[in-house]
N, C-alpha and C. Protein backbone atom coordinates (compact mmCIF):
# COMPACT_ATOMS: atom_id res chain seq x y z
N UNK A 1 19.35 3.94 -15.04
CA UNK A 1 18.43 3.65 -13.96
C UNK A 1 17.66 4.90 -13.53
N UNK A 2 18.64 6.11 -13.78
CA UNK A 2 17.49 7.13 -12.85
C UNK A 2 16.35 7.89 -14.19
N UNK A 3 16.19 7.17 -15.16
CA UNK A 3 15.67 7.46 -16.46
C UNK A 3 14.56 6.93 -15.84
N UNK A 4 14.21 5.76 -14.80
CA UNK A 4 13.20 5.22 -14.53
C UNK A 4 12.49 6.40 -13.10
N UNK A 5 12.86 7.48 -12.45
CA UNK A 5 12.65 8.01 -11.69
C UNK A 5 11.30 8.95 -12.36
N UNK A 6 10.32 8.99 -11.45
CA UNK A 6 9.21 9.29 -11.90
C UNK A 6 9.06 10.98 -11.40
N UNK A 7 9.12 12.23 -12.59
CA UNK A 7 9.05 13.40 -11.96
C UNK A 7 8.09 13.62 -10.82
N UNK A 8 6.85 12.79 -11.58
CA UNK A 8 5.84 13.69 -10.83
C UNK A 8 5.52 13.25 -9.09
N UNK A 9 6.63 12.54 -8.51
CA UNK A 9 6.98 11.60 -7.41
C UNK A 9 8.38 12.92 -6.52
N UNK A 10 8.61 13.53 -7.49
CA UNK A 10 9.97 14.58 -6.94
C UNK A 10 9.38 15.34 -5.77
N UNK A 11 8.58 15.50 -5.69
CA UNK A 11 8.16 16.54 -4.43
C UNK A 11 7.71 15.28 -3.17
N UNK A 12 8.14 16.28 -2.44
CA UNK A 12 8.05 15.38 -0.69
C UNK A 12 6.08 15.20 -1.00
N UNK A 13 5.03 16.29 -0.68
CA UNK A 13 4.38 15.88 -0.62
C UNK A 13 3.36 15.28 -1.74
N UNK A 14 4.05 15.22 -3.03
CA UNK A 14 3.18 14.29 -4.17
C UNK A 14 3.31 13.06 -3.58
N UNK A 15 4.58 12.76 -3.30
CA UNK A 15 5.12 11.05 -2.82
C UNK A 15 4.01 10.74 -1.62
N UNK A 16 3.68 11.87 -0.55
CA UNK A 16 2.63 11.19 0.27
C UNK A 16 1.69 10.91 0.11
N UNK A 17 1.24 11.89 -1.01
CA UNK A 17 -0.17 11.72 -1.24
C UNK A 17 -0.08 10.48 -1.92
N UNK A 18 0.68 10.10 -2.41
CA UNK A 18 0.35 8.98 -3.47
C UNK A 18 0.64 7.54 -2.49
N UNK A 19 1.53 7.72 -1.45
CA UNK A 19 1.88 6.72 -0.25
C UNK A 19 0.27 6.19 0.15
N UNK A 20 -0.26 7.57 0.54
CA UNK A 20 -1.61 7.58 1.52
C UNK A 20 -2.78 6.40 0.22
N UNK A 21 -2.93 7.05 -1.00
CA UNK A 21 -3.47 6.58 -1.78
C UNK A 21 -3.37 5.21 -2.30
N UNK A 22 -1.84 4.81 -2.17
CA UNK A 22 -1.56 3.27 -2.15
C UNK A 22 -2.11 2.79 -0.85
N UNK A 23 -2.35 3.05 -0.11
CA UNK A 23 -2.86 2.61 0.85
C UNK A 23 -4.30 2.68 1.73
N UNK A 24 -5.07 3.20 1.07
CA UNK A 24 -6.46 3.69 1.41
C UNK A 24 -7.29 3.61 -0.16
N UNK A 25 -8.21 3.14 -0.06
CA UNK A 25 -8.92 2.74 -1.40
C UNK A 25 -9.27 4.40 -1.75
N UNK A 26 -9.55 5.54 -0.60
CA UNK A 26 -10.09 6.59 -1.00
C UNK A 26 -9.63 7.62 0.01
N UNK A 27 -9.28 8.84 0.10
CA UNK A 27 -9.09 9.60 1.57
C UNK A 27 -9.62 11.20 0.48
N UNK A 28 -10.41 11.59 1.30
CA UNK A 28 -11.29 13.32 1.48
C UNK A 28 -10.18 14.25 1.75
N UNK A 29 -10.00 15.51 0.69
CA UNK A 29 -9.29 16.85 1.10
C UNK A 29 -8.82 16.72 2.22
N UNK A 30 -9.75 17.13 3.29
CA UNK A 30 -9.90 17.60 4.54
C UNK A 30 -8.79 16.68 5.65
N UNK A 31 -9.00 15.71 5.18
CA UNK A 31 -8.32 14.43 5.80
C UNK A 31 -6.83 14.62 5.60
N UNK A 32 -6.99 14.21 3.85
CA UNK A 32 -5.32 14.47 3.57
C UNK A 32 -4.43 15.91 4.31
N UNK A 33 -4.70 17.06 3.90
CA UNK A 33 -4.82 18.51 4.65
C UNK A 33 -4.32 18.38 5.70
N UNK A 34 -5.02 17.57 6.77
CA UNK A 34 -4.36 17.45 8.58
C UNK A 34 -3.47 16.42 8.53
N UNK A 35 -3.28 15.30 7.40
CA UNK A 35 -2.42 13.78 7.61
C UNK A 35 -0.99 14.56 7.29
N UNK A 36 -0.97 14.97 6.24
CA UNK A 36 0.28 15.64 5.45
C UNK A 36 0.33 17.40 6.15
N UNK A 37 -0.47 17.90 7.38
CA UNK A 37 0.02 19.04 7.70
C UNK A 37 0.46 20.11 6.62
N UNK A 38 -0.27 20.38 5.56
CA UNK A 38 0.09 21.33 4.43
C UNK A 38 -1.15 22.44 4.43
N UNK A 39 -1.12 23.16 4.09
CA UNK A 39 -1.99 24.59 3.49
C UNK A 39 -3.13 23.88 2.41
N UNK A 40 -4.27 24.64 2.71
CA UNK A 40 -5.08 24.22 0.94
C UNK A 40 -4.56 24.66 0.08
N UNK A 41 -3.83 25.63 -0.16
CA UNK A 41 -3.28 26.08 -1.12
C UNK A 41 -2.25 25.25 -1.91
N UNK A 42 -1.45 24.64 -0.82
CA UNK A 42 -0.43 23.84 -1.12
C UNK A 42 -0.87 22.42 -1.30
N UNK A 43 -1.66 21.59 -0.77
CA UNK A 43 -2.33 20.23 -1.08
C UNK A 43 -3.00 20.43 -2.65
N UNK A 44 -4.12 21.40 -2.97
CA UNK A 44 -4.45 21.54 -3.98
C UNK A 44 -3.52 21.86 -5.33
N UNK A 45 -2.71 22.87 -5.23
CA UNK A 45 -1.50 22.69 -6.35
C UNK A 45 -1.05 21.03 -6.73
N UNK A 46 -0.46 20.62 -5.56
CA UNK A 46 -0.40 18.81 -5.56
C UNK A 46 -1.06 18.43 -5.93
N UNK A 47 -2.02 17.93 -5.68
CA UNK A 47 -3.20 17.34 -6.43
C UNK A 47 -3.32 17.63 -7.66
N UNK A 48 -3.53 18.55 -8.05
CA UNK A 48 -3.73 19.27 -9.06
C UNK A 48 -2.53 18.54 -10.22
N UNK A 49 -1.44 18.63 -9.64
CA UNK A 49 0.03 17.82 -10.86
C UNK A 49 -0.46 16.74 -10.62
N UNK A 50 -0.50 15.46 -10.22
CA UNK A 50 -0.83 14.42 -9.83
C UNK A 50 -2.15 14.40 -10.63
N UNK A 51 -3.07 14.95 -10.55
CA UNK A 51 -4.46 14.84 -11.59
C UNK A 51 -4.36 15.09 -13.32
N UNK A 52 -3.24 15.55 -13.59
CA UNK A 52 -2.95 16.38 -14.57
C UNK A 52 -2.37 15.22 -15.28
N UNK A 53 -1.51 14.51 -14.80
CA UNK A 53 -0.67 13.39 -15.51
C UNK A 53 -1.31 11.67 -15.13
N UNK A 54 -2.76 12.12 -14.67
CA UNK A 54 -3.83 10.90 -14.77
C UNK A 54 -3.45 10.21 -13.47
N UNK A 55 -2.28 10.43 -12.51
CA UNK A 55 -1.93 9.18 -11.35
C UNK A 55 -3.31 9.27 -10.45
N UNK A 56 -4.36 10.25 -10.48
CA UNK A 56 -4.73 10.31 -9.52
C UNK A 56 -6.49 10.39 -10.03
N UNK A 57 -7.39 10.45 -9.48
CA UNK A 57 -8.66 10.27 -9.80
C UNK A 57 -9.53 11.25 -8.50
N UNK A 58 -10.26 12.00 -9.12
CA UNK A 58 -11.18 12.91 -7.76
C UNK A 58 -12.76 12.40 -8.15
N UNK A 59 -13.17 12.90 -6.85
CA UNK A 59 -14.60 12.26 -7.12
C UNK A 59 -15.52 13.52 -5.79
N UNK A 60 -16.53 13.86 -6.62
CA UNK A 60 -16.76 15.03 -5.68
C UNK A 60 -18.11 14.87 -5.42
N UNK A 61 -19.12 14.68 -4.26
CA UNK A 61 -20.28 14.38 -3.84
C UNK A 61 -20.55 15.17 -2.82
N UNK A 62 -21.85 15.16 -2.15
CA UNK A 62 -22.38 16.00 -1.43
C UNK A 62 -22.71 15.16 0.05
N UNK A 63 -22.20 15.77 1.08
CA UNK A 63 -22.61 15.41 2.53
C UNK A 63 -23.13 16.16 3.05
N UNK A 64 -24.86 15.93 3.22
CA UNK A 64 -25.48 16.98 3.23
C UNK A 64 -25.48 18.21 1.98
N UNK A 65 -25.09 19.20 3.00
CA UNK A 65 -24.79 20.49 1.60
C UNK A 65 -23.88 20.94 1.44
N UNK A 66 -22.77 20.03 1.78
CA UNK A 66 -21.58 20.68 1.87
C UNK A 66 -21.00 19.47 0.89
N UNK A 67 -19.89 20.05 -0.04
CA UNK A 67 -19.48 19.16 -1.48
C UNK A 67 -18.13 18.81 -0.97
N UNK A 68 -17.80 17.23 -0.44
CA UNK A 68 -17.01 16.86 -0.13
C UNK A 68 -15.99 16.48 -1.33
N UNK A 69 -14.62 16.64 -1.84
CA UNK A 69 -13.81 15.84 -2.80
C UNK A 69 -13.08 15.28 -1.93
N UNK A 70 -13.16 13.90 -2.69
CA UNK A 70 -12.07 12.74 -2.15
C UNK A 70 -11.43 12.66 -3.43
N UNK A 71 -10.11 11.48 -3.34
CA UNK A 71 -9.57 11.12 -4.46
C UNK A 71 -9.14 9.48 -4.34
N UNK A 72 -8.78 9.05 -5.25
CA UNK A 72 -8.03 7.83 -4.95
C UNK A 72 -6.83 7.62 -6.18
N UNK A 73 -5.97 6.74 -5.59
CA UNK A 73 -5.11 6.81 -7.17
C UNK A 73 -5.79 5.71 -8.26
N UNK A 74 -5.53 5.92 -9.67
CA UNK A 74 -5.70 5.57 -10.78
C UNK A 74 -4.92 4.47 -11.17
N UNK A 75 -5.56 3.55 -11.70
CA UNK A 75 -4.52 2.64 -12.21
C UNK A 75 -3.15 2.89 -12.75
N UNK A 76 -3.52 3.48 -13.89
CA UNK A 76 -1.93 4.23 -14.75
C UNK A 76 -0.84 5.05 -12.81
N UNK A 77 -1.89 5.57 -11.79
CA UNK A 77 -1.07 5.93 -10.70
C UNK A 77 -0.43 4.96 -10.09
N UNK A 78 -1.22 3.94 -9.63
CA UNK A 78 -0.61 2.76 -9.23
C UNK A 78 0.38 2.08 -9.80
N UNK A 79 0.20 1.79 -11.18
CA UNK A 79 1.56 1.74 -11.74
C UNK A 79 2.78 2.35 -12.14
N UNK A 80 2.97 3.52 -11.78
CA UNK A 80 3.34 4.64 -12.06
C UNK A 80 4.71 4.69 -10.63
N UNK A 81 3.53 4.46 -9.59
CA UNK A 81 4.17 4.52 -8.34
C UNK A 81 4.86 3.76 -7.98
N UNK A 82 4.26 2.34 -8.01
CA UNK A 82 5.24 0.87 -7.79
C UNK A 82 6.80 0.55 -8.45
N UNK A 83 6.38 1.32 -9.88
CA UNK A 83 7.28 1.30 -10.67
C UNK A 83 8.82 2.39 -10.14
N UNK A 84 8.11 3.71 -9.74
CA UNK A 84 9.20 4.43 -8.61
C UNK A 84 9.83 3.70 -7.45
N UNK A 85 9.14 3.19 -6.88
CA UNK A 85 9.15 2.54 -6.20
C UNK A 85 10.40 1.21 -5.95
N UNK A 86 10.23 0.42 -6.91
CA UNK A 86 11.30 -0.35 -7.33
C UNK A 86 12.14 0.03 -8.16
N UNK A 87 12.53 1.22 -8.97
CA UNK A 87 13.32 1.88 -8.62
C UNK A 87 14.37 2.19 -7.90
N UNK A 88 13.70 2.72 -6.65
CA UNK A 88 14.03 3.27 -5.67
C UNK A 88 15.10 2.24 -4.80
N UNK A 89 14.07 1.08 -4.90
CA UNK A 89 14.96 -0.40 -4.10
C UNK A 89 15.78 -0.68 -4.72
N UNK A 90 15.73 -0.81 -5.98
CA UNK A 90 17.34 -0.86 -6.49
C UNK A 90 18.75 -0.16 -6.57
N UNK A 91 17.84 1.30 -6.49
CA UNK A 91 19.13 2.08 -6.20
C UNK A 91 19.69 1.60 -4.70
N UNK A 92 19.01 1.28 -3.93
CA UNK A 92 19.89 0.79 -2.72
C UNK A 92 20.24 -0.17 -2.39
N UNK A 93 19.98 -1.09 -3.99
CA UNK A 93 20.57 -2.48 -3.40
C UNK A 93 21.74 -2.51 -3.78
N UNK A 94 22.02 -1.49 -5.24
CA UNK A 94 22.94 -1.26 -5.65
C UNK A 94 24.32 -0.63 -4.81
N UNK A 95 23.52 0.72 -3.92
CA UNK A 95 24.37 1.12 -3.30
C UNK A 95 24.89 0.23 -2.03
N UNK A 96 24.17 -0.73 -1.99
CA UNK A 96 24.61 -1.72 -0.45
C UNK A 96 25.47 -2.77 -1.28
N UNK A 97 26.23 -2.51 -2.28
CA UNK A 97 27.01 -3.89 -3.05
C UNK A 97 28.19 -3.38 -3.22
């Protein structure tokens, strides 16, 4: 069962970002940054693994003159996640038996 545990889900804040992303069709740096209370330094590394192994998708445009990146998750992410996910529920249905 834990063969099904998804690495790139091991860190506290990959799992949010990808929470936030199951749940918002799209959310901007800036946004995520103050939701998850992390450093740019530290959101961007994240992102960055999460982009690397396809869960995640960026998209970078201009507001005004200033170059906003948002992201959203990726299909292969979405499935990726759900799949942790239930997982996850089983390990505790298991452990509640």
């Amino acid at each position: 069962m834990l063969e099904h545990f998804d690495k790139a889900f091991e860190n506290r804040v990959r799992l949010q970002i990808m929470a936030v992303l199951m749940a918002n069709e799209r959310y901007d740096f800036n946004a995520l940054k103050e939701l998850l209370g992390v450093t740019d330094g530290n959101l961007a590394s994240h992102l960055k693994a999460l982009e690397k192994v396809a869960y995640i998708e960026v998209n970078k445009a201009f507001v005004g003159r200033k170059t906003n990146t948002s992201y959203c998750a990726s299909e292969k992410g979405k499935k990726a996640f759900a799949k942790h996910l239930e997982t996850l529920e089983n390990l505790i249905k298991q452990q509640k038996q």
